[in-house]
C-alpha atoms as a PDB file:
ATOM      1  CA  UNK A   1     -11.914 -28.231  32.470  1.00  0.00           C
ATOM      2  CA  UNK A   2      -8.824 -26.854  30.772  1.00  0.00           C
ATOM      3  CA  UNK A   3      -6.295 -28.970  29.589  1.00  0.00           C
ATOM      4  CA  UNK A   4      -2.550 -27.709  27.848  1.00  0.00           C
ATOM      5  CA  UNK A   5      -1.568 -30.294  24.702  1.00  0.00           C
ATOM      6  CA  UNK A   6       2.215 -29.471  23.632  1.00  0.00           C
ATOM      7  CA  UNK A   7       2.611 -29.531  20.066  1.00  0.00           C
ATOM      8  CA  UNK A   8       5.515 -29.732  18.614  1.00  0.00           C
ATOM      9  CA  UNK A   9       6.501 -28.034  15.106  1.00  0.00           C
ATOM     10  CA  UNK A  10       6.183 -30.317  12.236  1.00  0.00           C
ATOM     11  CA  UNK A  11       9.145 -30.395   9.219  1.00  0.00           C
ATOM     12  CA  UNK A  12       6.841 -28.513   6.793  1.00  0.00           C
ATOM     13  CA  UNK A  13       6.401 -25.696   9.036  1.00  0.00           C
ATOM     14  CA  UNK A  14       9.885 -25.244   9.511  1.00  0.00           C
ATOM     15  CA  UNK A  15      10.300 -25.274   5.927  1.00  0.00           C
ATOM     16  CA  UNK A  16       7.565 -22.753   5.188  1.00  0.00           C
ATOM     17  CA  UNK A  17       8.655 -20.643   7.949  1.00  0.00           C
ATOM     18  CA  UNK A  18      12.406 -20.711   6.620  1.00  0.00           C
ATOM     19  CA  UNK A  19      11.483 -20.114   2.867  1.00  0.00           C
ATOM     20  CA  UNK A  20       9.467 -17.016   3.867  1.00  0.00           C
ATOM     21  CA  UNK A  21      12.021 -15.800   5.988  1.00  0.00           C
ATOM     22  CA  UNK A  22      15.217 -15.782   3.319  1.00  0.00           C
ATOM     23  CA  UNK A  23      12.990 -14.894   0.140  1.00  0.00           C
ATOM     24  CA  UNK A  24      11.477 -11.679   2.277  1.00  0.00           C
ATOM     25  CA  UNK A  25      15.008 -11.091   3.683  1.00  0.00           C
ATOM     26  CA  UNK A  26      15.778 -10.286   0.341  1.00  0.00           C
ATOM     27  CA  UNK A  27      13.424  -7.732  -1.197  1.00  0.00           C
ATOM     28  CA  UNK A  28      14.797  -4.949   1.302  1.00  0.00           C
ATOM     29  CA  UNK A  29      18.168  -5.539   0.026  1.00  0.00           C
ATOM     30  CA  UNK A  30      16.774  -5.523  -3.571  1.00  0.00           C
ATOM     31  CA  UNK A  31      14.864  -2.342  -2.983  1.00  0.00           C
ATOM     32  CA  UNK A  32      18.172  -0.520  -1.254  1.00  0.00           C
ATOM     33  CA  UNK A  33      20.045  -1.106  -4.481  1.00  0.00           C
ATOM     34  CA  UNK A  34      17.263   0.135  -6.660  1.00  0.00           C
ATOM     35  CA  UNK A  35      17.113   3.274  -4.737  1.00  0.00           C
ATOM     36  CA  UNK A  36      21.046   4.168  -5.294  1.00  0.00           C
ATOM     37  CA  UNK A  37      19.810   3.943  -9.298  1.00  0.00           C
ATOM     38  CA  UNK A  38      17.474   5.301 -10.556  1.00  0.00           C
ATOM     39  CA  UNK A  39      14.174   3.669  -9.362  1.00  0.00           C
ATOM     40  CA  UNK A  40      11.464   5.330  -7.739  1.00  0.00           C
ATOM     41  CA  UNK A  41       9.066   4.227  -5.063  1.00  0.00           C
ATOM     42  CA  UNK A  42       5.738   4.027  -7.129  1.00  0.00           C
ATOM     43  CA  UNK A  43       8.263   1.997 -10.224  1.00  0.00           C
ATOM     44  CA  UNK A  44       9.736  -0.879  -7.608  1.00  0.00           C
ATOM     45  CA  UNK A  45       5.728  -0.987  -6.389  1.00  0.00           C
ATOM     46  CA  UNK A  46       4.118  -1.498  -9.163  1.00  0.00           C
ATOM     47  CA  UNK A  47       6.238  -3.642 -11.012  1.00  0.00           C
ATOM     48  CA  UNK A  48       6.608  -5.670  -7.732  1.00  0.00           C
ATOM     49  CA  UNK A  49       2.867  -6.121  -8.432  1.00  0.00           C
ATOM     50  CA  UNK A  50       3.050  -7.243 -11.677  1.00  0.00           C
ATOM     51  CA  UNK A  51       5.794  -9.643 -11.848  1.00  0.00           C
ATOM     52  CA  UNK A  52       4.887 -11.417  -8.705  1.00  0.00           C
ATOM     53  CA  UNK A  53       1.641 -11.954 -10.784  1.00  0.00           C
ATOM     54  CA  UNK A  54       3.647 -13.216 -13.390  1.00  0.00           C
ATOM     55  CA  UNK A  55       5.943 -15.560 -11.432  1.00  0.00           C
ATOM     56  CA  UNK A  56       2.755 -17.119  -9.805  1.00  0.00           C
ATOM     57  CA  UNK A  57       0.521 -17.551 -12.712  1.00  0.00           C
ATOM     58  CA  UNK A  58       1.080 -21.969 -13.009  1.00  0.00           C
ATOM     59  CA  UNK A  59      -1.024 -21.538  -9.578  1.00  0.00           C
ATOM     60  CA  UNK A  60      -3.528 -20.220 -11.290  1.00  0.00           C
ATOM     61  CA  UNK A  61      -4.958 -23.432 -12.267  1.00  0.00           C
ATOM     62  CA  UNK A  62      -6.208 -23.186  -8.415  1.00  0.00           C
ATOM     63  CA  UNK A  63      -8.910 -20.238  -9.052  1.00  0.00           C
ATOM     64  CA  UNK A  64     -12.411 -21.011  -8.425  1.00  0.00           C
ATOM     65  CA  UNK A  65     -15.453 -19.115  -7.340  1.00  0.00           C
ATOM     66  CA  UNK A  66     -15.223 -18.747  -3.590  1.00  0.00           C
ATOM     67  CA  UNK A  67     -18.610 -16.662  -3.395  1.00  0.00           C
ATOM     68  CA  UNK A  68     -19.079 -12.881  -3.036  1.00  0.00           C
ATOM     69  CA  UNK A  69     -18.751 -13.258   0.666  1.00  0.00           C
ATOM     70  CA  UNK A  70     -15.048 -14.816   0.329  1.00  0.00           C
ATOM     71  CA  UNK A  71     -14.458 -12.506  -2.926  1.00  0.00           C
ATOM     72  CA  UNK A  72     -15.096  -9.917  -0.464  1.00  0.00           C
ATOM     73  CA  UNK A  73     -12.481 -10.946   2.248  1.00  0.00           C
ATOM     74  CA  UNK A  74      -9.661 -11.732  -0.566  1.00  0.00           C
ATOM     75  CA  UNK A  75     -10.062  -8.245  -1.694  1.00  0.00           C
ATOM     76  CA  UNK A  76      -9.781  -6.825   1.786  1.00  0.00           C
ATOM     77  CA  UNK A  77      -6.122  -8.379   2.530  1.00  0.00           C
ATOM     78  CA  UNK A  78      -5.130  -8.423  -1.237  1.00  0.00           C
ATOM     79  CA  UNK A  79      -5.552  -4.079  -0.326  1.00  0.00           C
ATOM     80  CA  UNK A  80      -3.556  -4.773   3.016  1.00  0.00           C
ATOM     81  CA  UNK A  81      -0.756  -6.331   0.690  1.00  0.00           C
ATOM     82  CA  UNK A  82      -0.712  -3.300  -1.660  1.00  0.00           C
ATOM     83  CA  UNK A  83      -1.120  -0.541   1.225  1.00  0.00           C
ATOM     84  CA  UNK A  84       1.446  -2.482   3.694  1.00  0.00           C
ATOM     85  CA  UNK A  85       4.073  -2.559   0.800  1.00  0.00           C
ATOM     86  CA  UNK A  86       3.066   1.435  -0.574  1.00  0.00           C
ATOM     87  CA  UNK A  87       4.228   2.397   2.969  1.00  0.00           C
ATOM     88  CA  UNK A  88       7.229   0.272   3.347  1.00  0.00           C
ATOM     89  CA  UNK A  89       8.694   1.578  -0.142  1.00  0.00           C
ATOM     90  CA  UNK A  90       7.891   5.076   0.672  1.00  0.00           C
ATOM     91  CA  UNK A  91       9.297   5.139   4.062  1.00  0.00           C
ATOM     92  CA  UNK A  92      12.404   3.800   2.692  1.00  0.00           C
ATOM     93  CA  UNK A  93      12.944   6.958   0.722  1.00  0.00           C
ATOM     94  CA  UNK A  94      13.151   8.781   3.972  1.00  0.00           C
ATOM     95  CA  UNK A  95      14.243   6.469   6.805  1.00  0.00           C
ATOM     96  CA  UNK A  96      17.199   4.023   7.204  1.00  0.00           C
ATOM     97  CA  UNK A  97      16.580   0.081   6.601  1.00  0.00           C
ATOM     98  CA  UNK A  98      17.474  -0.398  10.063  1.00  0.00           C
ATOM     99  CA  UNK A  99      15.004   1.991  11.572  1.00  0.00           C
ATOM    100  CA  UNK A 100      12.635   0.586   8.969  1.00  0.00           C
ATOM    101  CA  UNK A 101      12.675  -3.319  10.488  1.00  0.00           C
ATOM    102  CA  UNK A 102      13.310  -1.967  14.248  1.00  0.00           C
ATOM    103  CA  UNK A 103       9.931  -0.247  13.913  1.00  0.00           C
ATOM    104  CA  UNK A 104       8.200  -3.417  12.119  1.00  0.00           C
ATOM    105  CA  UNK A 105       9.638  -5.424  14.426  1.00  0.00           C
ATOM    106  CA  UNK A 106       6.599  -4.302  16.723  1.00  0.00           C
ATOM    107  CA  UNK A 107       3.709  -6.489  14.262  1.00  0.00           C
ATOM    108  CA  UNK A 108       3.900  -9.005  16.773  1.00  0.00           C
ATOM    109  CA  UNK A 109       2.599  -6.995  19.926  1.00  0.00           C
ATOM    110  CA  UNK A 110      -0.453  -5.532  17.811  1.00  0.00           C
ATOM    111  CA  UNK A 111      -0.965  -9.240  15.831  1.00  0.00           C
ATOM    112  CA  UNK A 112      -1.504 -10.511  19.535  1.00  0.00           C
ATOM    113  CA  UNK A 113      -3.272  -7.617  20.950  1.00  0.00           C
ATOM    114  CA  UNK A 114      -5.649  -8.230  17.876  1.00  0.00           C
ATOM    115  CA  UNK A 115      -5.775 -11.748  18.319  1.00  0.00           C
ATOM    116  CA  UNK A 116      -6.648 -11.458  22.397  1.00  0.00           C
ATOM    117  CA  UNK A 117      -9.635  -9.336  21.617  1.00  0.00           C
ATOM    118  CA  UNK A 118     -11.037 -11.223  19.445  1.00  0.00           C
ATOM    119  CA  UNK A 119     -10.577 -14.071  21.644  1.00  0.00           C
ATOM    120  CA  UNK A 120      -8.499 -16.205  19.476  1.00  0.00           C
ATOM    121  CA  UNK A 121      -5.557 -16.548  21.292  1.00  0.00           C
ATOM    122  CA  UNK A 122      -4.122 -16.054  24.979  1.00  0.00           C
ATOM    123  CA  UNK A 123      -0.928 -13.985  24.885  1.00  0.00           C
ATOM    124  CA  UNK A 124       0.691 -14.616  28.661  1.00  0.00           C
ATOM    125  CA  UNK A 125       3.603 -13.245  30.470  1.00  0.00           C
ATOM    126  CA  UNK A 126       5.739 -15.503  28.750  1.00  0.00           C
ATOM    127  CA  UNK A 127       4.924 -13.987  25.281  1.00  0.00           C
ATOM    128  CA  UNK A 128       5.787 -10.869  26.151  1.00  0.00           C
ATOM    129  CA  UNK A 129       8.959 -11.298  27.946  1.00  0.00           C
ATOM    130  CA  UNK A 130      10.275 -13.628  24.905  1.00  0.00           C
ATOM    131  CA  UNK A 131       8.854 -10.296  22.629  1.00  0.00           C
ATOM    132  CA  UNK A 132      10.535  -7.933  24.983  1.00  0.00           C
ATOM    133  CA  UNK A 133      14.233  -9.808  24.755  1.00  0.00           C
ATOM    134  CA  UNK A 134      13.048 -10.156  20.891  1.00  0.00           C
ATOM    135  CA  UNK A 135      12.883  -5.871  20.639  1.00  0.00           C
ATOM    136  CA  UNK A 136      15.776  -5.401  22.886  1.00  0.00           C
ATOM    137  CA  UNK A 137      18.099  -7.728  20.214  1.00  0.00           C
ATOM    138  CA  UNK A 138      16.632  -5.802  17.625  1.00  0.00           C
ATOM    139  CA  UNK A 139      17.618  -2.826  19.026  1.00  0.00           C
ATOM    140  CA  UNK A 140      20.988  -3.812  19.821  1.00  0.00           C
ATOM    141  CA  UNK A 141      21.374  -5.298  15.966  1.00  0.00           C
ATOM    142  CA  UNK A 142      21.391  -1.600  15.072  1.00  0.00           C
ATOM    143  CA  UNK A 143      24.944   0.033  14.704  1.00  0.00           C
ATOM    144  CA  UNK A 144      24.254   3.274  16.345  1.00  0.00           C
ATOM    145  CA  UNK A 145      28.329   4.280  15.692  1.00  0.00           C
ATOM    146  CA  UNK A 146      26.592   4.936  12.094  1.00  0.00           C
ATOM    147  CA  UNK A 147      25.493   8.300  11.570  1.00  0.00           C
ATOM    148  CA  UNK A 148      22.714   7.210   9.340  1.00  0.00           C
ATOM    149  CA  UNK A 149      20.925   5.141  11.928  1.00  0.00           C
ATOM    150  CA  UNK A 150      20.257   8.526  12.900  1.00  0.00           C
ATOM    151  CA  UNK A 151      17.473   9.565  10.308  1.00  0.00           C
ATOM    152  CA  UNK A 152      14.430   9.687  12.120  1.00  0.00           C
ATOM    153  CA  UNK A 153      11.958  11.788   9.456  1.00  0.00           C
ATOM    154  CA  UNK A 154       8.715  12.383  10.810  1.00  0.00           C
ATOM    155  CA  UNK A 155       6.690  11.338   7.826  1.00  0.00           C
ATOM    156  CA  UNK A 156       8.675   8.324   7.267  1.00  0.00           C
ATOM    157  CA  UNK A 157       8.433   7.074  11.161  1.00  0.00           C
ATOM    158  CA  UNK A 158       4.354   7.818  10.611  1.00  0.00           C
ATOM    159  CA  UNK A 159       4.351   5.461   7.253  1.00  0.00           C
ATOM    160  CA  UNK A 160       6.408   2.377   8.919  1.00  0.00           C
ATOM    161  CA  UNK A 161       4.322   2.237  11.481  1.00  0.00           C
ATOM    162  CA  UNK A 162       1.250   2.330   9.418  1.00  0.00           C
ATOM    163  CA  UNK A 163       2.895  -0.684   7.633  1.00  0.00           C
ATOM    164  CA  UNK A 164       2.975  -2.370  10.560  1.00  0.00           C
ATOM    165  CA  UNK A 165      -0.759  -1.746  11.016  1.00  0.00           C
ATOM    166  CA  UNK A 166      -1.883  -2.777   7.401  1.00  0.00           C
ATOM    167  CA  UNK A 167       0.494  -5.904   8.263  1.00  0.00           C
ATOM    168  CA  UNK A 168      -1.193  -6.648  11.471  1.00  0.00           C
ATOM    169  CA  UNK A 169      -4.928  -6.308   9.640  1.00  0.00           C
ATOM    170  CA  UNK A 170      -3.698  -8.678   6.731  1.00  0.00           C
ATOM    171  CA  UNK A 171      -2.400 -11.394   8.916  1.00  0.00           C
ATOM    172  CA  UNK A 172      -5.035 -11.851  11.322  1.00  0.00           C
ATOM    173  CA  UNK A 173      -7.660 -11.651   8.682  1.00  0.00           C
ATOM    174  CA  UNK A 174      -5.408 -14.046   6.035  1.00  0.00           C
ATOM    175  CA  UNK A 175      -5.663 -16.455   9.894  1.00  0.00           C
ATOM    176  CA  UNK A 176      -9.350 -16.204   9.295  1.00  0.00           C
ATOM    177  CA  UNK A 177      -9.281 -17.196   5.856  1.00  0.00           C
ATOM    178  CA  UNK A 178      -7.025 -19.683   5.808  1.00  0.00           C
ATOM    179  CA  UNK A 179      -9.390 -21.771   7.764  1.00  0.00           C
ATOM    180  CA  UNK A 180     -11.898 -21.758   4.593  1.00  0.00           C
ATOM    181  CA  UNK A 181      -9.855 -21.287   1.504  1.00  0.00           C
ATOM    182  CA  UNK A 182      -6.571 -23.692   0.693  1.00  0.00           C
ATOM    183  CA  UNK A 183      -3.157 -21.684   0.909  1.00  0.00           C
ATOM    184  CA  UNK A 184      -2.657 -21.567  -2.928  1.00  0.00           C
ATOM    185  CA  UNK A 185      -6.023 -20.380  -4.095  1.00  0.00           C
ATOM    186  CA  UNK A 186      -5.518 -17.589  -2.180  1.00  0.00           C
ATOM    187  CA  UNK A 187      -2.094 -17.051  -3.455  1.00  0.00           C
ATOM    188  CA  UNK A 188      -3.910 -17.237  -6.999  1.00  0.00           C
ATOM    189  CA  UNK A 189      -6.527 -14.655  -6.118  1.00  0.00           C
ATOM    190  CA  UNK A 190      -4.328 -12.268  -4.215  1.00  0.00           C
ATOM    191  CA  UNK A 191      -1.002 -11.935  -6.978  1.00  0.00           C
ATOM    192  CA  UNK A 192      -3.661 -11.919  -9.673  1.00  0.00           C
ATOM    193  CA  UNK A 193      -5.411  -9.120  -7.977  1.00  0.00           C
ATOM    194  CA  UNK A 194      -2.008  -7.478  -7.611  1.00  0.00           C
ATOM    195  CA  UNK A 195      -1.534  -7.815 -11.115  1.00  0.00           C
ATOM    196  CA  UNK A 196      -4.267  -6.567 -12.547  1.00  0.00           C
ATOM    197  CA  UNK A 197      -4.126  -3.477 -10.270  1.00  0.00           C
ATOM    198  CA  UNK A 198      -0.462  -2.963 -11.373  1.00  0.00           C
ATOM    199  CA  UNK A 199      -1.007  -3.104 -15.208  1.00  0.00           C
ATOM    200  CA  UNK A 200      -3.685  -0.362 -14.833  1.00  0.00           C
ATOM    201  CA  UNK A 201      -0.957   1.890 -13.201  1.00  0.00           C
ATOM    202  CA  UNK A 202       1.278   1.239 -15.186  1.00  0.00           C
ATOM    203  CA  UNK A 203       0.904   4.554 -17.316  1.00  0.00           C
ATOM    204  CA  UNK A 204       1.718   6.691 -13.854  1.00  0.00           C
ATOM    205  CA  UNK A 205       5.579   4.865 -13.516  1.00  0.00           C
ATOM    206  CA  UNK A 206       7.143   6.838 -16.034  1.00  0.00           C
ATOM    207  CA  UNK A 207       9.815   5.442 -18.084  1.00  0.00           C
ATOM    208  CA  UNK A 208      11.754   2.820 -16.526  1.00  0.00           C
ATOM    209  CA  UNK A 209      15.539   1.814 -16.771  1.00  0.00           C
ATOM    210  CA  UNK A 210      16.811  -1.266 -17.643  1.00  0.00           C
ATOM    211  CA  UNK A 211      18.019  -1.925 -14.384  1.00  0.00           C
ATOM    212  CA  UNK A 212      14.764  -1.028 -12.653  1.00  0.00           C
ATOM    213  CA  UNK A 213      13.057  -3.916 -14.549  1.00  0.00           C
ATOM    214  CA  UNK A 214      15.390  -6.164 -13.184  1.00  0.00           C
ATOM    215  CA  UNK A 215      15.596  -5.512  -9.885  1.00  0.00           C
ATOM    216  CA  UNK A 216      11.780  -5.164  -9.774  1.00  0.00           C
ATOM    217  CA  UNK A 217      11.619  -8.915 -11.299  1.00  0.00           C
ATOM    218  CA  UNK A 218      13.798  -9.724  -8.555  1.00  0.00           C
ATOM    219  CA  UNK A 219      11.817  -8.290  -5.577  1.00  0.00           C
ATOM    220  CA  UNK A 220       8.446  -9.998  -7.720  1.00  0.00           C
ATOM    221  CA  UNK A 221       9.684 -13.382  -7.800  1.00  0.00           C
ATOM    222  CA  UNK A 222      11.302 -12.925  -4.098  1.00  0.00           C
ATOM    223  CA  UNK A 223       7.550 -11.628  -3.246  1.00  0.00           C
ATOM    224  CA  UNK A 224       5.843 -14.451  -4.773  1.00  0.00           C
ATOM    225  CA  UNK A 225       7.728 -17.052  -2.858  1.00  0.00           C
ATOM    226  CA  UNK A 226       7.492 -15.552   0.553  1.00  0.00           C
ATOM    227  CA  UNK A 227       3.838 -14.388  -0.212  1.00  0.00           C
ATOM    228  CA  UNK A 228       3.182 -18.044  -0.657  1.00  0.00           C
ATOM    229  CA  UNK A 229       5.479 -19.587   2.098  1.00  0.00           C
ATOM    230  CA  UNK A 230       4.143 -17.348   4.545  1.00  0.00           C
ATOM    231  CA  UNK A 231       0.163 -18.068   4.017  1.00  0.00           C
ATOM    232  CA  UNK A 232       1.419 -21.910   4.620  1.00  0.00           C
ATOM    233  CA  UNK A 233       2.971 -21.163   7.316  1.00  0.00           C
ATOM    234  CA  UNK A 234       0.245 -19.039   8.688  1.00  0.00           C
ATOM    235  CA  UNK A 235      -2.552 -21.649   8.258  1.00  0.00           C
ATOM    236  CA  UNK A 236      -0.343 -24.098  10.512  1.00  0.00           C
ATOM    237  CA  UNK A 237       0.809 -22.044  13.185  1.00  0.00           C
ATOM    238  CA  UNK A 238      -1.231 -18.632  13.307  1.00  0.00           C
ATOM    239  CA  UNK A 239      -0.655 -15.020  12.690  1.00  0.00           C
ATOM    240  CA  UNK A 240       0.596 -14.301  16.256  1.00  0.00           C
ATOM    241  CA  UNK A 241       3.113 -16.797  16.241  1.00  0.00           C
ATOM    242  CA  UNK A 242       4.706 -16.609  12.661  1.00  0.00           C
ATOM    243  CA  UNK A 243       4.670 -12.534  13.395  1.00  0.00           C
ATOM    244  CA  UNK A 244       7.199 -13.188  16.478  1.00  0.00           C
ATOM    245  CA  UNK A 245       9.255 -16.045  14.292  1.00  0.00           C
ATOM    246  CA  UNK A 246       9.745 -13.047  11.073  1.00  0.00           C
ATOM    247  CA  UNK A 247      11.471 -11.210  13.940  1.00  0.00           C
ATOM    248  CA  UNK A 248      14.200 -13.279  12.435  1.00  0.00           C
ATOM    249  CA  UNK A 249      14.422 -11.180   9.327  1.00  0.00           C
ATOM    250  CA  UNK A 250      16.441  -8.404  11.102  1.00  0.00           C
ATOM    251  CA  UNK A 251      19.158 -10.378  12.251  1.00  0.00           C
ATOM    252  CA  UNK A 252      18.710 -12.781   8.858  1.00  0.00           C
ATOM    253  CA  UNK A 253      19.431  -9.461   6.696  1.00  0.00           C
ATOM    254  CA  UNK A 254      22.498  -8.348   8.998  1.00  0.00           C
ATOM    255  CA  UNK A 255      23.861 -12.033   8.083  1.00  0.00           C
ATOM    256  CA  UNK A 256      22.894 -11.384   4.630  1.00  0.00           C
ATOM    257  CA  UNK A 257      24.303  -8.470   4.293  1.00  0.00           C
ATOM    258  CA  UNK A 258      27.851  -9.762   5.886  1.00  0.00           C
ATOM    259  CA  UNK A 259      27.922 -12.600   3.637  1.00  0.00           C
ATOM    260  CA  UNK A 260      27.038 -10.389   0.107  1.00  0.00           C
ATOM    261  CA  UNK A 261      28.127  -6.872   1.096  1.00  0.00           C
ATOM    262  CA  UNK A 262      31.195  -7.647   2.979  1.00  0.00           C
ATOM    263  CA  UNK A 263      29.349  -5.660   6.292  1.00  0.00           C
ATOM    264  CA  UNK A 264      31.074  -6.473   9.345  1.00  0.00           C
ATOM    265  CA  UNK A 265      29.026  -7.685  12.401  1.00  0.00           C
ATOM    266  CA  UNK A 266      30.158  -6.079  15.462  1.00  0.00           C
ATOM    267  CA  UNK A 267      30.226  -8.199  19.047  1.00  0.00           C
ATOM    268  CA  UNK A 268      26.731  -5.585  20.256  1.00  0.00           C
ATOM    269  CA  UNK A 269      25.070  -7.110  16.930  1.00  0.00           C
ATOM    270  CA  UNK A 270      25.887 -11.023  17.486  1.00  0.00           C
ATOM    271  CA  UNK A 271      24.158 -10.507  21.107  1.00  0.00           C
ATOM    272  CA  UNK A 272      21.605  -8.912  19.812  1.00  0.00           C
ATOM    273  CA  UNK A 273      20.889 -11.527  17.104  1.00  0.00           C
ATOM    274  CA  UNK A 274      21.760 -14.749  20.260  1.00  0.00           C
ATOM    275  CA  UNK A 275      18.524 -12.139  22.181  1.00  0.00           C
ATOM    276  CA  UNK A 276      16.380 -12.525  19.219  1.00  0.00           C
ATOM    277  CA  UNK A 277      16.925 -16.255  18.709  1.00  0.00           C
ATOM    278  CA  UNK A 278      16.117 -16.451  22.854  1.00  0.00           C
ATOM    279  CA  UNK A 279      13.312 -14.334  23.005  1.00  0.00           C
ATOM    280  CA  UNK A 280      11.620 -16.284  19.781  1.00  0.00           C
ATOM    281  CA  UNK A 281      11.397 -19.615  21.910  1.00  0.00           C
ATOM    282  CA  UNK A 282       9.724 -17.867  24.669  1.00  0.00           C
ATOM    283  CA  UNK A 283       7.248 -15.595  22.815  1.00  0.00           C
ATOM    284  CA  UNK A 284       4.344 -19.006  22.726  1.00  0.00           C
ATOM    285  CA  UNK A 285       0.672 -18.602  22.699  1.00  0.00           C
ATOM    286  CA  UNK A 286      -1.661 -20.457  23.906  1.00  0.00           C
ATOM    287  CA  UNK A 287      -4.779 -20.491  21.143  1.00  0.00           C
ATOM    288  CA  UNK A 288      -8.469 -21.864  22.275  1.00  0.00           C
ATOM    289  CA  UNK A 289     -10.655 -23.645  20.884  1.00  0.00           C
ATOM    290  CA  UNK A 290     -14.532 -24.174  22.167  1.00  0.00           C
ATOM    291  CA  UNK A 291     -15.063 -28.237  22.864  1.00  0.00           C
ATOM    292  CA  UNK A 292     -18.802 -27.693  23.826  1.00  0.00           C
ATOM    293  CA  UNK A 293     -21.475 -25.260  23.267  1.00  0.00           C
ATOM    294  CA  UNK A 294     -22.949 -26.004  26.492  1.00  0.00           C
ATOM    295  CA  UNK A 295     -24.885 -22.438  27.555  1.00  0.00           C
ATOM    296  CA  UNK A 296     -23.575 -22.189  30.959  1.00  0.00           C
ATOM    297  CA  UNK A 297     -19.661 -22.484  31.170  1.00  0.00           C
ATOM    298  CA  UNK A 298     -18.355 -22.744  28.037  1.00  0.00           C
ATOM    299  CA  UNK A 299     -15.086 -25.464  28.062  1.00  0.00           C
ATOM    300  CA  UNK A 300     -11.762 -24.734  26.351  1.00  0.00           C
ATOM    301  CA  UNK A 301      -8.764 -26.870  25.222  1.00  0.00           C
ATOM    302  CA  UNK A 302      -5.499 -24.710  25.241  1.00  0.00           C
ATOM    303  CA  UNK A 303      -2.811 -25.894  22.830  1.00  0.00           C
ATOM    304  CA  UNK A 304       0.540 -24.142  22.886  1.00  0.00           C
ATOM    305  CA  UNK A 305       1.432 -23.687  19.322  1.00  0.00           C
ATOM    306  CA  UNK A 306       4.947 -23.827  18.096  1.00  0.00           C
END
């Protein structure tokens, strides 16, 4: 017997969802201005690393031994975290923003494709019409009258979409442990990780401007928030679901960026972001969950999450 149980999104989710959202909205932005000083890639990393360790140590308090099996797993998406952000920063140097977030906008197809073979979710027509008019509004959120919409390097297309394949591999994993370990602790474990790995490189950096430092506190603290937003979010609603709701961060930047930088939205972009919004409520899953181990057919309960 299969049964279908609406359930509808609770305040805190909306919260966490929003919080992640508007703090990640604001590293690219961050990292953009650091890259018209004086700041390197490897510099805005590993100082990202560091401060966002800094900025979360009063969770620290939350640490405890989670065994070497658990150790093991925290490790694994702590190196997502670092890999998925090495490629983003690097591809940066060589690609547009805009192509950057078009091409990440993508995590949710692979987060569900993930999530369908392992059996954790069921990703219908629905989803991917509602991910389809997500991509198209995405797409149409770019201003293509700009010439430098245009740069398309070849090594910095390969490294955004290997971002989007590290990001993919952390959140369904970080779905898996989120359903042993408590949000914060693995905050804790993950920025102190970060931190540690980013004081032992700091001697490869080279000397860093005074501006540097503060923009790199800036994308740290932004980091920590989002880091810790997002986990919350993820534990309450799933990876595939909170991948197609950070869709939201390319039209959230153009906004951003209109209300900071003075850029004007044009009438191809506000349809594009209206798409987006559309395509957002339609993208649902439906995730199962076994009711009896009863050898012959096994029964499932499908809940639509929000």
């Amino acid at each position: 017997m299969i049964t279908k149980t609406e359930i509808q999104p609770k305040p805190i989710t909306i919260a966490w969802v929003a919080t992640a959202l508007i703090a990640s909205s604001i590293e690219p932005l961050v990292v953009k201005l650091g890259y018209r000083g004086n700041a390197t890639a490897a510099q805005l990393l590993i100082l990202k690393l560091i401060f966002g360790g800094l900025f979360i140590a009063p969770i620290y308090r939350h640490i405890h031994w989670v065994g070497k099996e658990k150790l093991r797993a925290l490790l694994y998406v702590s190196g997502c975290f670092i890999l998925n952000y090495l490629f983003v920063f690097y591809s940066l140097t060589t690609i547009t923003a805009t192509v950057l977030i078009t091409i990440i906008t993508t995590t949710p197809a692979v987060v569900a494709i993930i999530n369908q073979f392992r059996s954790h979710e069921i990703a219908g027509p629905k989803f991917w019409l509602g991910f389809g008019i997500c991509f198209v509004g995405v797409i149409l959120t770019i201003d293509f009258f700009n010439s430098n919409t245009a740069t398309l390097d070849p090594m910095g297309i390969l490294l955004a979409f290997m971002s989007v394949a590290t990001s993919a591999m952390y959140r369904t994993k970080m779905e898996a442990i989120t359903k042993e370990i408590k949000p914060i602790t693995i905050s804790a474990y993950i920025f102190g990780i970060n931190a540690i790995i980013g004081i032992l490189c700091i001697p490869w950096i080279g000397k860093v401007d005074t501006q540097t430092w503060q923009l790199a506190a800036w994308i740290g603290f932004a980091g920590a928030i989002a880091n810790v937003a997002f986990i919350s979010a993820l534990k309450l609603i799933g990876s595939t679901r909170i991948s197609i709701l950070t869709v939201l961060q390319r039209p959230l930047v153009i906004v951003l960026a209109a209300l900071l930088l003075k850029e004007p939205l044009n009438s191809t972009q506000i349809l594009g972001i209206g798409m987006v919004l559309i395509g957002i409520q339609l993208a649902k899953v439906v995730k199962k969950e076994t009711l009896s181990n009863v050898e012959v057919e096994p029964v499932l309960l499908i809940q639509k999450t929000e």
